[in-house]
N, C-alpha and C. Protein backbone atom coordinates (compact mmCIF):
# COMPACT_ATOMS: atom_id res chain seq x y z
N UNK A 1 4.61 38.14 0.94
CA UNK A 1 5.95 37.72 1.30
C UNK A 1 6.96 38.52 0.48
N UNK A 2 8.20 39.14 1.45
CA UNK A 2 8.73 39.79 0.97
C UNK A 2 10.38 38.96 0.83
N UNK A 3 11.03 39.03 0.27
CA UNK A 3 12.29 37.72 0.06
C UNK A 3 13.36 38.80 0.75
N UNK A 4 13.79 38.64 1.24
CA UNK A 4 15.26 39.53 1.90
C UNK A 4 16.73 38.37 1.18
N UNK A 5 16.36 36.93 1.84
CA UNK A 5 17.63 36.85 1.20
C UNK A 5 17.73 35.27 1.17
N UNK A 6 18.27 35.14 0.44
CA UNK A 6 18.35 32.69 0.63
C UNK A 6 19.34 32.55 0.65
N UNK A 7 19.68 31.46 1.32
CA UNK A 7 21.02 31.16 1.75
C UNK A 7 21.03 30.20 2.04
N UNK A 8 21.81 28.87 2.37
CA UNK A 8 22.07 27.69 2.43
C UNK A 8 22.48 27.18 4.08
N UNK A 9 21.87 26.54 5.05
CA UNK A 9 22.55 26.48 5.96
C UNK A 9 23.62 25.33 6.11
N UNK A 10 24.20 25.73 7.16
CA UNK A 10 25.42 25.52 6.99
C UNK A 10 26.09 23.33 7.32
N UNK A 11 24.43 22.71 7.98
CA UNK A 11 24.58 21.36 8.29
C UNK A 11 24.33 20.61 7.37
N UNK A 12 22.73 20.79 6.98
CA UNK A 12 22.15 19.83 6.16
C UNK A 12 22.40 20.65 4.50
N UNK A 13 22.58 21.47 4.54
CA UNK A 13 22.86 22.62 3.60
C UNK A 13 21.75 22.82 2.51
N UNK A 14 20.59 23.41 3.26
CA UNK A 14 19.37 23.25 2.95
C UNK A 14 18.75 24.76 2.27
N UNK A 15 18.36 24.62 1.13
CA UNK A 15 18.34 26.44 0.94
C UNK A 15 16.81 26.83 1.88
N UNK A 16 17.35 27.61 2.09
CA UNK A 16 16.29 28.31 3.15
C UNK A 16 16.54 30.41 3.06
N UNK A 17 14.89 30.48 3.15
CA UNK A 17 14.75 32.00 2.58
C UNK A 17 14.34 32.97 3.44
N UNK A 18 15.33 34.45 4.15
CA UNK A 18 14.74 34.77 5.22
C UNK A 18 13.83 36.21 4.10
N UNK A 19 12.59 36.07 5.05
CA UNK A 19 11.65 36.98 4.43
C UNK A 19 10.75 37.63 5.47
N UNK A 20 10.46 38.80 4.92
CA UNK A 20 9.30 39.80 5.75
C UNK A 20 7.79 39.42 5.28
N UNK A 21 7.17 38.80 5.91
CA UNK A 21 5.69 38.41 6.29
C UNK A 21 4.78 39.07 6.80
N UNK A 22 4.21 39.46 5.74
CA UNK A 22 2.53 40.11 6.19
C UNK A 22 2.14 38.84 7.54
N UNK A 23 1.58 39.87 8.76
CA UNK A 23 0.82 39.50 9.85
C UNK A 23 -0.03 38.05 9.57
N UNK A 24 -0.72 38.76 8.30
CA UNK A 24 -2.09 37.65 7.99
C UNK A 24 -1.84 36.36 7.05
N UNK A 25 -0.51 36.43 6.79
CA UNK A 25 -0.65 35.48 6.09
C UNK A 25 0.38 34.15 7.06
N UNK A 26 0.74 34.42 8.60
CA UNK A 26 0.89 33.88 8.99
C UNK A 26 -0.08 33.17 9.77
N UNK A 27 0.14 31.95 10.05
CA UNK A 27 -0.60 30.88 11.04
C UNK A 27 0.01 30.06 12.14
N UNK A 28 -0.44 29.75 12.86
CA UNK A 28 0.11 28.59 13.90
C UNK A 28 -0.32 27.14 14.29
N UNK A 29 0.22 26.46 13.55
CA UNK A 29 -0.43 25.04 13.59
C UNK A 29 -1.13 24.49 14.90
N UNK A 30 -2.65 23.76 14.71
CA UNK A 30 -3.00 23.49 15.69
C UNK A 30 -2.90 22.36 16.67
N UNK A 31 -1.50 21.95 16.59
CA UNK A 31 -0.65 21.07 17.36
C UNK A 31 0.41 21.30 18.23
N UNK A 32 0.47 23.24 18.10
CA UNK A 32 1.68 23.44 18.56
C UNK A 32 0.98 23.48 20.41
N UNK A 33 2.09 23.77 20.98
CA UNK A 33 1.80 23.94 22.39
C UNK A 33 0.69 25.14 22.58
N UNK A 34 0.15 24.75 23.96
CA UNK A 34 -0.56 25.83 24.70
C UNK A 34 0.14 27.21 24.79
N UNK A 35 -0.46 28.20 24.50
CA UNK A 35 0.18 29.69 24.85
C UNK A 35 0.56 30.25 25.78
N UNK A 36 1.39 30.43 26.61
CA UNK A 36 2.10 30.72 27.69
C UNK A 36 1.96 32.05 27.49
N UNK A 37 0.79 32.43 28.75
CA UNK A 37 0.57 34.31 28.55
C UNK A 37 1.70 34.97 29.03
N UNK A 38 2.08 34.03 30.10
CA UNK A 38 3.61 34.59 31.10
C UNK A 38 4.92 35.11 30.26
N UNK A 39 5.04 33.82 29.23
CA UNK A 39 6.06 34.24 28.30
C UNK A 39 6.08 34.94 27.14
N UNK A 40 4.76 34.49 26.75
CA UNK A 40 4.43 36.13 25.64
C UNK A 40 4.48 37.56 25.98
N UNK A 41 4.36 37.97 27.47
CA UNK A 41 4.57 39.22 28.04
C UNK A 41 5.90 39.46 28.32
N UNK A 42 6.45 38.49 28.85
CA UNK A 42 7.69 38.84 29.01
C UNK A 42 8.54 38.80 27.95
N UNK A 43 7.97 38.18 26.48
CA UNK A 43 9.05 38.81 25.20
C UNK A 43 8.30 39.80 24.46
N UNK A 44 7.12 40.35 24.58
CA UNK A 44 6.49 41.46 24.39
C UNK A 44 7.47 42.73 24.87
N UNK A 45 8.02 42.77 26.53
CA UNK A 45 8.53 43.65 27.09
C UNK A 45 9.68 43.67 26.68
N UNK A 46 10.49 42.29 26.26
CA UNK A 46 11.88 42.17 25.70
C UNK A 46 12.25 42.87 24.32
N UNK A 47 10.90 42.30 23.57
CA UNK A 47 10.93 43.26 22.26
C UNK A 47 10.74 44.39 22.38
N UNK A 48 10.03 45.28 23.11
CA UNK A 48 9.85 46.53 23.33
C UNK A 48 11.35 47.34 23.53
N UNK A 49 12.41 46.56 24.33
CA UNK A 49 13.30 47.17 24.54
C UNK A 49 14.31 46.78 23.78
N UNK A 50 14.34 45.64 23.02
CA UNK A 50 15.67 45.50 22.12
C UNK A 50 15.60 45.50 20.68
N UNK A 51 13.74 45.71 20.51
CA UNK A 51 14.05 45.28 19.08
C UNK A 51 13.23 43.74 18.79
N UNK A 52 13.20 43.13 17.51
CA UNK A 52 12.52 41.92 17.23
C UNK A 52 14.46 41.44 16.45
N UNK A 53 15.02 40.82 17.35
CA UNK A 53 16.43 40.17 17.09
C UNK A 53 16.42 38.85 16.66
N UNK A 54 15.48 37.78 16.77
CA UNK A 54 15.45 36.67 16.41
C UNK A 54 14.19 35.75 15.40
N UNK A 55 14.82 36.03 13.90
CA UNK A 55 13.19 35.32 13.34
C UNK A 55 12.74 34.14 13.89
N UNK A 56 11.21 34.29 13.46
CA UNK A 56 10.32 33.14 13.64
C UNK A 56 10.29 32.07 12.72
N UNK A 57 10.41 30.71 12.76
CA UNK A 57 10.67 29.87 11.32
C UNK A 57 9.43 29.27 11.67
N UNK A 58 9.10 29.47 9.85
CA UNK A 58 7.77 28.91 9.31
C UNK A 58 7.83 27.87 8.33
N UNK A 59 6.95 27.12 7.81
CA UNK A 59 7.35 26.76 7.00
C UNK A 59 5.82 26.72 5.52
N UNK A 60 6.07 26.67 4.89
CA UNK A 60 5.06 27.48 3.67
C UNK A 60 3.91 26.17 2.99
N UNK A 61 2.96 26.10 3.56
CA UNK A 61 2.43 24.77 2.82
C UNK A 61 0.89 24.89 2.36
N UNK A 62 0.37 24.69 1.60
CA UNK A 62 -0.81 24.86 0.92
C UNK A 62 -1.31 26.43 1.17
N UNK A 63 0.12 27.45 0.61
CA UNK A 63 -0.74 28.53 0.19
C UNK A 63 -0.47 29.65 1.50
N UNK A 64 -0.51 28.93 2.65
CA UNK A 64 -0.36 29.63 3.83
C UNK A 64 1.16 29.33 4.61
N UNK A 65 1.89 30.43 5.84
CA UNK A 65 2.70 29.96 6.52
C UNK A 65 2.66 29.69 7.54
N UNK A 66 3.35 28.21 8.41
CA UNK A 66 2.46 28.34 10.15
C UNK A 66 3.88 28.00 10.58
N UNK A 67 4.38 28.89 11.80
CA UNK A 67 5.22 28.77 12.50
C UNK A 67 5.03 27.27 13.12
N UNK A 68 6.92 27.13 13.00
CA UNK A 68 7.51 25.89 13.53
C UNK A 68 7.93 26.22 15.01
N UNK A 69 8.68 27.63 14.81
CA UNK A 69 9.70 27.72 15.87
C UNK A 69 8.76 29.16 16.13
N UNK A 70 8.79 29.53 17.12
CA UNK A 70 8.93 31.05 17.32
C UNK A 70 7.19 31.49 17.85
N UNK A 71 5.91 30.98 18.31
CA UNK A 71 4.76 30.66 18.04
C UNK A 71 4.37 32.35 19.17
N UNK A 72 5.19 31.98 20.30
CA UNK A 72 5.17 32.90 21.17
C UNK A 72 6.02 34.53 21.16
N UNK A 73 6.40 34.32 19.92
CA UNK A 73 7.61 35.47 19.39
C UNK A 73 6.18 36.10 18.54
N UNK A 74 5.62 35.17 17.86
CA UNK A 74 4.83 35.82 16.44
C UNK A 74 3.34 36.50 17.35
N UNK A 75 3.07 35.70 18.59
CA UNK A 75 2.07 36.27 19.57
C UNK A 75 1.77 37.32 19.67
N UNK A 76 3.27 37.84 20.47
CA UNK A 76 3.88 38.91 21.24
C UNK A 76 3.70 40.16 20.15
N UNK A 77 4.32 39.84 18.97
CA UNK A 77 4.48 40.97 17.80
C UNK A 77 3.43 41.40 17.32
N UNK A 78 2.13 40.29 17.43
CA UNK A 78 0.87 40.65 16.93
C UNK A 78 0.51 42.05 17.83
N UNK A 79 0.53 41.58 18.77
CA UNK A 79 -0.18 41.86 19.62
C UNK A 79 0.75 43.69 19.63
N UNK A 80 1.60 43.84 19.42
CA UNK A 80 2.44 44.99 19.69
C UNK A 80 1.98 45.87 18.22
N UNK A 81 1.44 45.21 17.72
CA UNK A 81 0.71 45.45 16.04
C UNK A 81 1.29 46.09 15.83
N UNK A 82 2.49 44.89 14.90
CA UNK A 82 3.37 44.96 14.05
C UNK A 82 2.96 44.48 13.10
N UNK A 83 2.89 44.54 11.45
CA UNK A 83 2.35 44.20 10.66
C UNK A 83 3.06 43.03 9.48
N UNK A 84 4.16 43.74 9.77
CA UNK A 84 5.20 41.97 9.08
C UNK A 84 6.11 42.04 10.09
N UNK A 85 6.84 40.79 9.86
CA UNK A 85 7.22 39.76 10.39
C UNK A 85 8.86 38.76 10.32
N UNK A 86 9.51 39.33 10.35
CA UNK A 86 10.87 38.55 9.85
C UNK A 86 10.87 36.82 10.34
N UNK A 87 11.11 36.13 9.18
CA UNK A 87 10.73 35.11 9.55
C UNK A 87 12.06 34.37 8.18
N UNK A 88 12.14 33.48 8.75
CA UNK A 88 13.15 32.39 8.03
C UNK A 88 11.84 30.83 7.41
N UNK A 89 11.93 31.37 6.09
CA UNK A 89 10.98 30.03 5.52
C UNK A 89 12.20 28.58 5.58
N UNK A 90 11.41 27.46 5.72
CA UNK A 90 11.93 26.36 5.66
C UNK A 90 11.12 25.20 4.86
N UNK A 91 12.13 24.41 4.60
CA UNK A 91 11.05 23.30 3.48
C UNK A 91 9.55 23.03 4.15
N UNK A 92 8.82 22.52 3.56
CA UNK A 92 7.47 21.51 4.04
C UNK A 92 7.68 20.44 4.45
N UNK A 93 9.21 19.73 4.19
CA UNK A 93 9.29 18.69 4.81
C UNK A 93 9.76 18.65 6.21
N UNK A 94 9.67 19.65 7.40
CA UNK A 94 9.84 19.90 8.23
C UNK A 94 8.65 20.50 8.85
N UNK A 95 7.67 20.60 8.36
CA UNK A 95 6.13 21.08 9.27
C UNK A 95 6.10 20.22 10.32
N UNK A 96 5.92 18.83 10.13
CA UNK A 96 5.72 17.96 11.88
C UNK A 96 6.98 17.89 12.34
N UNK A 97 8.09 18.58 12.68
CA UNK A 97 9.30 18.39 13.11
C UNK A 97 9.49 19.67 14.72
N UNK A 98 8.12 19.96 14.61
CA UNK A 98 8.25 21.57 15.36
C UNK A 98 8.56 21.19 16.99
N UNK A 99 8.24 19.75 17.28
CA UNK A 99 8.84 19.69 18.70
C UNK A 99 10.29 19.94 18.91
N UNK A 100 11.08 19.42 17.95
CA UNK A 100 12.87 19.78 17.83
C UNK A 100 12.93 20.75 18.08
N UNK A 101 12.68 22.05 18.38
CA UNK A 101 12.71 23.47 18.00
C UNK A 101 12.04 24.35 19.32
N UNK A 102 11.11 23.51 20.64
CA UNK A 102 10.80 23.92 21.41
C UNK A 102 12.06 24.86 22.41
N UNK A 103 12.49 25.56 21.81
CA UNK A 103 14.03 25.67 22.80
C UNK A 103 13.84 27.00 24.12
N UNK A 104 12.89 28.05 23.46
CA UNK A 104 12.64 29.19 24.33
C UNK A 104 11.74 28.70 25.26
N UNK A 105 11.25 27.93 25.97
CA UNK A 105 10.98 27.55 26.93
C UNK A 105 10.24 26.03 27.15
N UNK A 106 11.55 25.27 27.64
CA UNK A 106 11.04 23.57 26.84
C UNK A 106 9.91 23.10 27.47
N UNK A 107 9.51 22.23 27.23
CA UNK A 107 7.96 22.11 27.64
C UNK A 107 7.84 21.07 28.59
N UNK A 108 6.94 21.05 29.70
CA UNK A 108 6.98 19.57 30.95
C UNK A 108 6.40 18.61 29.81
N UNK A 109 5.99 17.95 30.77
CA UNK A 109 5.64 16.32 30.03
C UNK A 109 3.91 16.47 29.80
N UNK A 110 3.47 17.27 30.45
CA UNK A 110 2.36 17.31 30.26
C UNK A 110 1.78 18.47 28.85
N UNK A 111 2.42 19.52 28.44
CA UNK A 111 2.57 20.11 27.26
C UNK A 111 3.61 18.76 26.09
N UNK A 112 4.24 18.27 26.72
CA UNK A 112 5.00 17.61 25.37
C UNK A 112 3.81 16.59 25.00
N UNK A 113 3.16 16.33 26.04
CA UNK A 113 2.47 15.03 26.02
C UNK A 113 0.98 15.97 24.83
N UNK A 114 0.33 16.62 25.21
CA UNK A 114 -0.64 17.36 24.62
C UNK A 114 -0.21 17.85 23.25
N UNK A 115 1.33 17.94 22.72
CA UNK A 115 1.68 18.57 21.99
C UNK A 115 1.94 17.02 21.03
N UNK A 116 2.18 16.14 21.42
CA UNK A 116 2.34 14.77 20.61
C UNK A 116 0.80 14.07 20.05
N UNK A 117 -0.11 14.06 21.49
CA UNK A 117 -1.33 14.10 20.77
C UNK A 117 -1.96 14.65 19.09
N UNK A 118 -1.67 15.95 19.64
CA UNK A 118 -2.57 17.14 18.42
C UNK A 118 -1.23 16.55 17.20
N UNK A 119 0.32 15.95 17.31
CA UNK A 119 0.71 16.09 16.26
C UNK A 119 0.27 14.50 15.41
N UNK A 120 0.06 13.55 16.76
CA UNK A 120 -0.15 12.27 16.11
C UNK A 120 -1.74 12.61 15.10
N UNK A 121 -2.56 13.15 15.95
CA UNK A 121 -4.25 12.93 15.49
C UNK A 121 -3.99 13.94 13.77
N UNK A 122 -3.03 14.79 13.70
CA UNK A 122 -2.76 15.07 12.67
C UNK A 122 -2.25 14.66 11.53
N UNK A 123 -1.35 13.74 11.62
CA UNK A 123 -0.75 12.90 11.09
C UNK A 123 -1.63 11.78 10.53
N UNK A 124 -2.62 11.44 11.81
CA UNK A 124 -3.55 10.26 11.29
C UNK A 124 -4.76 10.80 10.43
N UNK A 125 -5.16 12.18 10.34
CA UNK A 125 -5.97 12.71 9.44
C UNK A 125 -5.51 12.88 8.13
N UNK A 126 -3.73 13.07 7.97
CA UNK A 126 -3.51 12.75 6.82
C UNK A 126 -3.31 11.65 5.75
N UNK A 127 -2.97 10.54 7.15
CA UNK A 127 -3.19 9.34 6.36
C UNK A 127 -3.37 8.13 7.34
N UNK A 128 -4.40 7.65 7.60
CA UNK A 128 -4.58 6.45 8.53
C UNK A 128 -4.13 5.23 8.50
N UNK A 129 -3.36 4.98 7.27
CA UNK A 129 -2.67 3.84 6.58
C UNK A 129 -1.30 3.71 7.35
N UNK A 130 -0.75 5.09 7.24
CA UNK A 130 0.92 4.87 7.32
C UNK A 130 1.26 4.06 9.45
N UNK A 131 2.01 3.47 9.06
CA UNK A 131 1.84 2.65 10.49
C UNK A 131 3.24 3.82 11.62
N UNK A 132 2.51 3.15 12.93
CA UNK A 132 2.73 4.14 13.92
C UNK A 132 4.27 4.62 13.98
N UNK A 133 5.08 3.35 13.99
CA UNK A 133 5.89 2.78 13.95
C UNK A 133 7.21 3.50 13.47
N UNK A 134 6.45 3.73 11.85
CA UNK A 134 7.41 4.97 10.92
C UNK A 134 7.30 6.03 11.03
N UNK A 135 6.97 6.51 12.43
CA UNK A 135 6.89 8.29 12.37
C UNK A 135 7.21 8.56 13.86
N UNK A 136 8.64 7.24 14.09
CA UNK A 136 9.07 7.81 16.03
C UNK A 136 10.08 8.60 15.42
N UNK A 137 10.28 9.37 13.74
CA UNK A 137 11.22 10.79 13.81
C UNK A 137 10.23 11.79 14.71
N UNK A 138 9.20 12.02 14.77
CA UNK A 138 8.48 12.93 14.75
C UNK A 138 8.17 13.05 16.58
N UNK A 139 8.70 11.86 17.19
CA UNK A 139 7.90 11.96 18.42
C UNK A 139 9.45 11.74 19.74
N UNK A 140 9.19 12.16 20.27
CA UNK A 140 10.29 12.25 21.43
C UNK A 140 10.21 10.49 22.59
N UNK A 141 9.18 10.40 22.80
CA UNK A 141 9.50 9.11 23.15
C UNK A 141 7.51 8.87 23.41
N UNK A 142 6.73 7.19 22.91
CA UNK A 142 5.93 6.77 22.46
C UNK A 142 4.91 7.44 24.18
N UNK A 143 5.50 7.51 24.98
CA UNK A 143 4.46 7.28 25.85
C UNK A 143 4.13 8.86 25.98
N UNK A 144 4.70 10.10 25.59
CA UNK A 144 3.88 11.15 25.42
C UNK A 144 2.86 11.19 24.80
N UNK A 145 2.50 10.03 23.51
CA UNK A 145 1.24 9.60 23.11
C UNK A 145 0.37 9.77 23.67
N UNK A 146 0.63 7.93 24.26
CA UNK A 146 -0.37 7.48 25.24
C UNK A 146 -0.90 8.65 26.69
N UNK A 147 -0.08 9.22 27.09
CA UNK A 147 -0.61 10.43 28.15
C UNK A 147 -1.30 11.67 27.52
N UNK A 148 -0.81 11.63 26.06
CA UNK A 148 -1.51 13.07 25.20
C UNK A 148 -3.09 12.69 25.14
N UNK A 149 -3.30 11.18 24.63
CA UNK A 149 -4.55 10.39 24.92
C UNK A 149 -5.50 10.79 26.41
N UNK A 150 -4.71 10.46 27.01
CA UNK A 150 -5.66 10.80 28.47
C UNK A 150 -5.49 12.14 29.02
N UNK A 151 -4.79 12.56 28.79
CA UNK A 151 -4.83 14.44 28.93
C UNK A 151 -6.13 14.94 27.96
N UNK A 152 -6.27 14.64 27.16
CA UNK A 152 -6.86 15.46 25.75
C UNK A 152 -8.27 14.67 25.50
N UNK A 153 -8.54 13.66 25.32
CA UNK A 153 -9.53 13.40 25.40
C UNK A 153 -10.42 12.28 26.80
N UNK A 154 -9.54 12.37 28.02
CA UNK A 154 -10.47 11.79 29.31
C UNK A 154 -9.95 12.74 30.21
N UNK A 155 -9.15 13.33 30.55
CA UNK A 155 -8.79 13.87 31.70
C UNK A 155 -8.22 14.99 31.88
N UNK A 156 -7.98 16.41 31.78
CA UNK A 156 -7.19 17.47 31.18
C UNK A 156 -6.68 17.54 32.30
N UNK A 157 -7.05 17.75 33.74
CA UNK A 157 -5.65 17.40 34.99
C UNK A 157 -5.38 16.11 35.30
N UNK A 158 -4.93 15.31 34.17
CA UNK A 158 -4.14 14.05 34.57
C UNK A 158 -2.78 14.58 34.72
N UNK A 159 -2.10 14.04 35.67
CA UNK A 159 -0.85 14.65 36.37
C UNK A 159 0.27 13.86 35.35
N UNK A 160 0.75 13.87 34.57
CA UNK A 160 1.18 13.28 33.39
C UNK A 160 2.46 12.97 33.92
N UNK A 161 3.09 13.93 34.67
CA UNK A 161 4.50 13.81 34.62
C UNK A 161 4.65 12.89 35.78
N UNK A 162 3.49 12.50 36.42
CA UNK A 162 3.54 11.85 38.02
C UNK A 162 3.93 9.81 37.11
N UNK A 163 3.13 9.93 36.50
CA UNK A 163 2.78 8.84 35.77
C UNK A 163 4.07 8.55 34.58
N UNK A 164 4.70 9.48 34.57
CA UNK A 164 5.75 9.21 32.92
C UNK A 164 6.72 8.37 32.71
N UNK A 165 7.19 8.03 33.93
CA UNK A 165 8.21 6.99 34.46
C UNK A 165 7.46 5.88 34.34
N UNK A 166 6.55 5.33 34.89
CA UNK A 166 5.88 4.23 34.86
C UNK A 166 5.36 3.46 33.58
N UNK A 167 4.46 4.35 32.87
CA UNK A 167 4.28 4.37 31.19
C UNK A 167 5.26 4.32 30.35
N UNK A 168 6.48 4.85 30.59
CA UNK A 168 7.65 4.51 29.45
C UNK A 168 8.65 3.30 29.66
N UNK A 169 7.91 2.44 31.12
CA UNK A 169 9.08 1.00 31.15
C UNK A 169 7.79 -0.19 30.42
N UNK A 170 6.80 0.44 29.86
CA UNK A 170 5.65 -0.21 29.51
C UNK A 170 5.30 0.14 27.81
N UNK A 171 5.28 1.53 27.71
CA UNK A 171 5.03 2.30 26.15
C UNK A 171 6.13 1.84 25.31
N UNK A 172 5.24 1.10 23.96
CA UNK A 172 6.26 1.34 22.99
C UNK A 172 5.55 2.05 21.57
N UNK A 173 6.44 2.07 20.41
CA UNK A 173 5.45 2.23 19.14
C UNK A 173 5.09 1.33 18.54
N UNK A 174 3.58 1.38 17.90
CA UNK A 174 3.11 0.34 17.95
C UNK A 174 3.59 0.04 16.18
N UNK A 175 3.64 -1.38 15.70
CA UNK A 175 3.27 -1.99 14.57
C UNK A 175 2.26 -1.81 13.93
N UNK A 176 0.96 -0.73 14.29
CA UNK A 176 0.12 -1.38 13.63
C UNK A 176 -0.02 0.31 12.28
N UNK A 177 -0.98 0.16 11.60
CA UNK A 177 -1.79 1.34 10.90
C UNK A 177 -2.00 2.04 11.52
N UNK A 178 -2.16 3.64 11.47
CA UNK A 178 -2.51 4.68 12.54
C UNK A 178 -4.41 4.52 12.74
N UNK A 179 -5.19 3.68 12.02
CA UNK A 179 -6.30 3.19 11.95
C UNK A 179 -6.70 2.71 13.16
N UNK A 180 -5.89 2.05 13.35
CA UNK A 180 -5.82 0.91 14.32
C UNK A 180 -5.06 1.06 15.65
N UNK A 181 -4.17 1.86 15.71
CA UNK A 181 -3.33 2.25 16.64
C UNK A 181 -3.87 3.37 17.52
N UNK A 182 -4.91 4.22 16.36
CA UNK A 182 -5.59 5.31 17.18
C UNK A 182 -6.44 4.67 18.88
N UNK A 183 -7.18 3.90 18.30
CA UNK A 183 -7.87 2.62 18.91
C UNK A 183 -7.35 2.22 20.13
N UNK A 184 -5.78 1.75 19.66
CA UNK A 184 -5.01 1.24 20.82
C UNK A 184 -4.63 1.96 21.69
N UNK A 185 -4.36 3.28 21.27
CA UNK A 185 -3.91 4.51 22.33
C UNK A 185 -4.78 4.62 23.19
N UNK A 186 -5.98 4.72 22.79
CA UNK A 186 -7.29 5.41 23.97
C UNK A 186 -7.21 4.04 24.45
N UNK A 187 -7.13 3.10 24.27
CA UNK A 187 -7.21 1.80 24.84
C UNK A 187 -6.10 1.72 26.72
N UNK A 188 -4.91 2.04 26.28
CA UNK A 188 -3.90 2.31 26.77
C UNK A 188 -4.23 3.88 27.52
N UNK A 189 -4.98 4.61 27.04
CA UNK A 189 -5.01 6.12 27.97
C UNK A 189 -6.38 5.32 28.77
């Protein structure tokens, strides 16, 4: 990691450090969305002609960095083998926050839904105690859960978005331990 420059942004006024990143010492968390080959080519071709204009934000946690924002930017560049990386570091307390940030191409219900899964089952590997309840910062609304549940582990063409209306006058977050709630989800998928 190479430091270019820190600076404070301008809302939460958070110091944050933009830096040049060796290839390898980046990662991509395995919660983020599915890889869109369509859109990695087409900012492959974009970068080819303008340049790499917009960093990728990572954020730095046990040693390694895994993109928040940018997953399909850092793809594209690999692949054009480029070897670092302009990238804007951000705290650790923003690693599960990476759905906020989906902006270059927002995701249906059936990627948000798959993408809430991999972030809940992560969350519950870190701690099975903390209840469901205290972590709707992290989730866009409870019933992408419950459909991430039956997408991911019973059904991978469950038509998610056919169903999303129906499940969210029904889905809520639950009260309980993520112990216990895991349970209830597949219960509910």
């Amino acid at each position: 990691m190479r430091e270019i420059a820190s600076f404070q942004e301008p809302v939460r006024h958070r110091k944050l450090s933009l830096c040049l990143l060796d290839v390898k010492e980046i990662e991509v968390p395995h919660f983020q969305r599915d890889l869109s080959e369509t859109l990695k080519e087409r900012l492959k071709t974009a970068i080819e002609k303008l340049g790499f204009l917009v960093p990728i934000i990572v954020v730095q946690r046990e040693g390694k960095f895994y993109v928040i924002d940018g997953q399909h930017r850092f793809f594209a560049l690999r692949e054009l083998g480029v070897d670092e990386i302009l990238a804007i570091v951000v705290g650790e307390e923003l690693y599960h926050y990476f759905l906020e940030l989906n902006t270059e191409k927002p995701p249906n219900v059936k990627e948000k839904s798959k993408q809430a899964y991999r972030l809940y089952m992560e969350l519950f590997k870190e701690n099975d105690s903390q209840l469901e309840e205290d972590l709707i910062d992290y989730f866009e609304k409870p019933e992408y859960i419950t459909l991430g549940f039956t997408i991911e582990e019973f059904e991978p063409k469950f038509s998610a978005s056919f169903y999303e209306s129906f499940v969210s006058k029904i889905d809520k977050f639950l009260r309980l331990p993520l112990s216990s709630a895991v349970e209830e989800r597949r219960n509910r998928a």
